[in-house]
Protein backbone atom coordinates (compact mmCIF):
# COMPACT_ATOMS: atom_id res chain seq x y z
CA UNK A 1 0.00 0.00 0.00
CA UNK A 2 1.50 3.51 -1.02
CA UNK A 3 1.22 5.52 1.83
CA UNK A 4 1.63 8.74 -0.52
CA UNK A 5 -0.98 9.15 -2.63
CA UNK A 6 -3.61 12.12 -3.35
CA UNK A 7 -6.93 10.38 -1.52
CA UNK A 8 -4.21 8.49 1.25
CA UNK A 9 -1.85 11.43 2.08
CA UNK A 10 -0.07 8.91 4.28
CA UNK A 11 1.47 8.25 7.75
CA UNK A 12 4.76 9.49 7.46
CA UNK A 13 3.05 12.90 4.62
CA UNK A 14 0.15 13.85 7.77
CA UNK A 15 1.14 14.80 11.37
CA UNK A 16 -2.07 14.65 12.50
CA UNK A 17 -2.18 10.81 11.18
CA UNK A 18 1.24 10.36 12.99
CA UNK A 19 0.39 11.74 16.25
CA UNK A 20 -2.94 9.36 16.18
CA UNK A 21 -0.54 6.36 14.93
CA UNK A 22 1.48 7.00 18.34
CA UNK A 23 -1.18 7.76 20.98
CA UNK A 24 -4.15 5.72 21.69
CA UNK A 25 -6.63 6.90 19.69
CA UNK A 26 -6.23 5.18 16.64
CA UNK A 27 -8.67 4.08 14.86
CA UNK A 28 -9.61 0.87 13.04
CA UNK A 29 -8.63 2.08 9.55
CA UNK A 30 -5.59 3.56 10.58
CA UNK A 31 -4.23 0.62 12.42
CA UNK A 32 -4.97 -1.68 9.44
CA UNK A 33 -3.29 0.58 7.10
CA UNK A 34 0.15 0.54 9.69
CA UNK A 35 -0.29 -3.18 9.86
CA UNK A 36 0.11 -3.96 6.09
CA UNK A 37 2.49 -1.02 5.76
CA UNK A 38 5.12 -2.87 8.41
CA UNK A 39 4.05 -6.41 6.87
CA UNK A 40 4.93 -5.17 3.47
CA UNK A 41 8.41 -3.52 4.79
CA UNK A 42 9.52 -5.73 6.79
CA UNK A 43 12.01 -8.67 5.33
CA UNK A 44 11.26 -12.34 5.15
CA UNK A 45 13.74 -15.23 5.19
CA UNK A 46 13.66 -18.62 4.46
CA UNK A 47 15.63 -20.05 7.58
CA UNK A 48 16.36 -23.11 5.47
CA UNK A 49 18.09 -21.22 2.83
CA UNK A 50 19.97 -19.20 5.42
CA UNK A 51 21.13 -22.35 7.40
CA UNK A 52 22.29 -23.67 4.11
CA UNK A 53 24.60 -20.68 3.36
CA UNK A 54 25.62 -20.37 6.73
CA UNK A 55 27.38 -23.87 6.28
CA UNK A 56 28.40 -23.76 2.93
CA UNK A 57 30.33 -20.49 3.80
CA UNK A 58 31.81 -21.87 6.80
CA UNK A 59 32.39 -25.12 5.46
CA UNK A 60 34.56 -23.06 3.06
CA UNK A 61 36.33 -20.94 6.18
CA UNK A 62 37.32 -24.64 7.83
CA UNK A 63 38.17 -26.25 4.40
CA UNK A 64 40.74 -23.25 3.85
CA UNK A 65 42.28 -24.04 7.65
CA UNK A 66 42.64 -27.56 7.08
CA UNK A 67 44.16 -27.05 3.96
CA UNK A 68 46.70 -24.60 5.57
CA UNK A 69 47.21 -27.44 8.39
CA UNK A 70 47.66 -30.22 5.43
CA UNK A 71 50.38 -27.85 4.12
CA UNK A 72 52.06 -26.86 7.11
CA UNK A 73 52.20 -30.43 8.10
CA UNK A 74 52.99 -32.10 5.27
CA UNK A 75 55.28 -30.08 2.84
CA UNK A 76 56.35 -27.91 5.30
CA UNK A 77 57.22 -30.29 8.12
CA UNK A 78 55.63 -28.73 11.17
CA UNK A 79 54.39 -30.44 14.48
CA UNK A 80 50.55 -30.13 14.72
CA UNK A 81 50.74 -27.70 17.42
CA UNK A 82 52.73 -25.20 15.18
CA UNK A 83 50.82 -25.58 11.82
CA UNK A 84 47.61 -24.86 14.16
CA UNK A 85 48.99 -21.59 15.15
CA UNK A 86 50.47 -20.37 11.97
CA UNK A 87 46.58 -21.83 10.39
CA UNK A 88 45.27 -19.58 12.95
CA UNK A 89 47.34 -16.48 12.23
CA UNK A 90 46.92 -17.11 8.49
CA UNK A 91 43.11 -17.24 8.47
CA UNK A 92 42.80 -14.11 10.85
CA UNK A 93 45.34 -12.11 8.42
CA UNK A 94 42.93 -13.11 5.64
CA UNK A 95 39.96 -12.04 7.86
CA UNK A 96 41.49 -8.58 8.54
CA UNK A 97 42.71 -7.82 4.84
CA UNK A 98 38.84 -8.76 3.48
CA UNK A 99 37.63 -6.51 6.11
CA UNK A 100 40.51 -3.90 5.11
CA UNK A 101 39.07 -4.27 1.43
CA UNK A 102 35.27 -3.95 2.41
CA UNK A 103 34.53 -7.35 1.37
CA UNK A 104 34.30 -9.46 4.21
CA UNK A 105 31.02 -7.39 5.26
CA UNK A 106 29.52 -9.06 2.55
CA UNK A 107 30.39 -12.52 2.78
CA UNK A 108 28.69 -12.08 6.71
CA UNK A 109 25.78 -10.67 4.66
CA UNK A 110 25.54 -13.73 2.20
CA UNK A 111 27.16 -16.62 4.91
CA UNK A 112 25.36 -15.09 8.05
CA UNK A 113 26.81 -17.38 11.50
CA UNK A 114 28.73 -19.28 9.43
CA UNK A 115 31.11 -16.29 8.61
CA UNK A 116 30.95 -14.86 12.05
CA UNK A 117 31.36 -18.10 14.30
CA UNK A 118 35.01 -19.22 13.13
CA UNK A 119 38.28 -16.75 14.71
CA UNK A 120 37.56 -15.13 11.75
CA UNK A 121 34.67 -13.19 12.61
CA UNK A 122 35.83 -12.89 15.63
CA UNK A 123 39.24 -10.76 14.00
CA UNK A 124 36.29 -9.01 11.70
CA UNK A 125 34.50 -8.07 14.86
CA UNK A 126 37.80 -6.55 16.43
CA UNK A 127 39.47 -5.23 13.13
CA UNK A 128 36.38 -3.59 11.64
CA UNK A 129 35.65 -0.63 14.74
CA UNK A 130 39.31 0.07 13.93
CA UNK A 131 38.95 0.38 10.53
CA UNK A 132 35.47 2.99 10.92
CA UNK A 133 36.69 5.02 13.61
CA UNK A 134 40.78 5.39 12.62
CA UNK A 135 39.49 9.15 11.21
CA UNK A 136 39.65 9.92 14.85
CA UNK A 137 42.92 9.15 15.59
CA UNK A 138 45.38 6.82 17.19
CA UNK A 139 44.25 7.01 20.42
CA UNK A 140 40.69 8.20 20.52
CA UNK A 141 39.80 6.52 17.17
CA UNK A 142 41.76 3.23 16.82
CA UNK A 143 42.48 2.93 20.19
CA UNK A 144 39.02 3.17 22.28
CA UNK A 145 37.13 1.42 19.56
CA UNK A 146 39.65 -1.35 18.31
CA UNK A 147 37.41 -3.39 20.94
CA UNK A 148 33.94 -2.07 20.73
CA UNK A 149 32.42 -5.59 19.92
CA UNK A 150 35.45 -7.89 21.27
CA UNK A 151 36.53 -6.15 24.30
CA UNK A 152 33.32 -7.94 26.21
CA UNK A 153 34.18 -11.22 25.21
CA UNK A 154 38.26 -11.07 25.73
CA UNK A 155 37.18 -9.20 29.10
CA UNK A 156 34.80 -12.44 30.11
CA UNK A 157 36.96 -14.46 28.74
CA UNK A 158 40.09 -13.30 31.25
CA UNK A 159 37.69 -12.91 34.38
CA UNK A 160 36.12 -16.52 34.24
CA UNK A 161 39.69 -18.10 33.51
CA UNK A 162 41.22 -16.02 36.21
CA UNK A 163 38.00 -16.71 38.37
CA UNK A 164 38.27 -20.44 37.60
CA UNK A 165 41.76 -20.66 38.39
CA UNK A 166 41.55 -19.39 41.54
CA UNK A 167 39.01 -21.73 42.34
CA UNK A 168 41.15 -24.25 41.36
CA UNK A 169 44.16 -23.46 43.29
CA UNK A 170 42.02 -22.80 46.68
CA UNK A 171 40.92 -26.53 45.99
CA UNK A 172 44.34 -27.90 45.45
CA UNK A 173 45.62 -25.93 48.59
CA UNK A 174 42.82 -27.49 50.57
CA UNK A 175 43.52 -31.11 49.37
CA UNK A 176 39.95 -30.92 46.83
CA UNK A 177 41.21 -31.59 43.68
């Protein structure tokens, strides 16, 4: 419905209409009108088509690490522990130059989770307030924003592991564990 026309000037073309829409004295017409307006606006997915990009994209994300593990492993000669950190290191760098380049938002958009579960959306989510707010410096911009989204979860992450470990040790002082 076209919320602009000559006989219907609209919600958003009347204040009168707009100050009826938000108080409660709106009547029957009115509220069917906003009720197909925000039916036809608002998105629709098809969660089965979402869940199916979600794991082809990540399935590509983990296919790319084991490949880098099969490398570092095999031609290169590494222990498993080593080729897991430079596979690791490699797929964040790759994570932080797509975000560098723009494109990484939209592989989130098509992938969804399955772009921002693996470490790299989690280097996205760190890299990416960097990257909008360096305009404002190296301190205020990069510096206070670098862990807008992250800073929560490496700031649980510490406390509970700190938390946990103390609980530990009091038990293995008092013969617990």
């Amino acid at each position: 419905m076209d919320f602009k026309t000559a006989e219907n000037p609209g919600l958003s073309g009347n204040p009168e209409r707009i100050r009826k829409c938000e108080g409660k004295n709106m009547d029957e017409q009115t509220k069917q009108e906003y009720q197909e307006y925000v039916k036809e606006v608002t998105p629709t997915h098809n969660l089965w088509l979402q869940m199916a990009k979600a794991f082809l994209v990540g399935g590509i994300i983990c296919t790319v690490g084991q490949c880098i593990l099969n490398y570092a492993t095999n031609t290169m000669g590494l222990d498993k522990e080593t080729a897991g950190g430079w596979c690791s290191l490699l797929l964040i760098l790759c994570s932080i130059l797509l975000t560098g380049f723009n494109l990484y938002p939209s592989i989130v958009k098509f992938g969804g989770a399955g772009a921002l579960v693996p470490i790299t959306g989690f280097a996205n989510s760190v890299a990416a307030p960097a990257i909008e707010f360096k305009k404002e410096g190296q301190v205020f911009g990069i510096g206070c924003k670098i862990f807008t989204i992250a800073g929560p979860v490496i700031l649980y992450g510490i406390f509970t592991s700190w938390v946990l470990g103390l609980g530990y040790w009091i038990g293995k002082m008092l013969g617990l564990i």
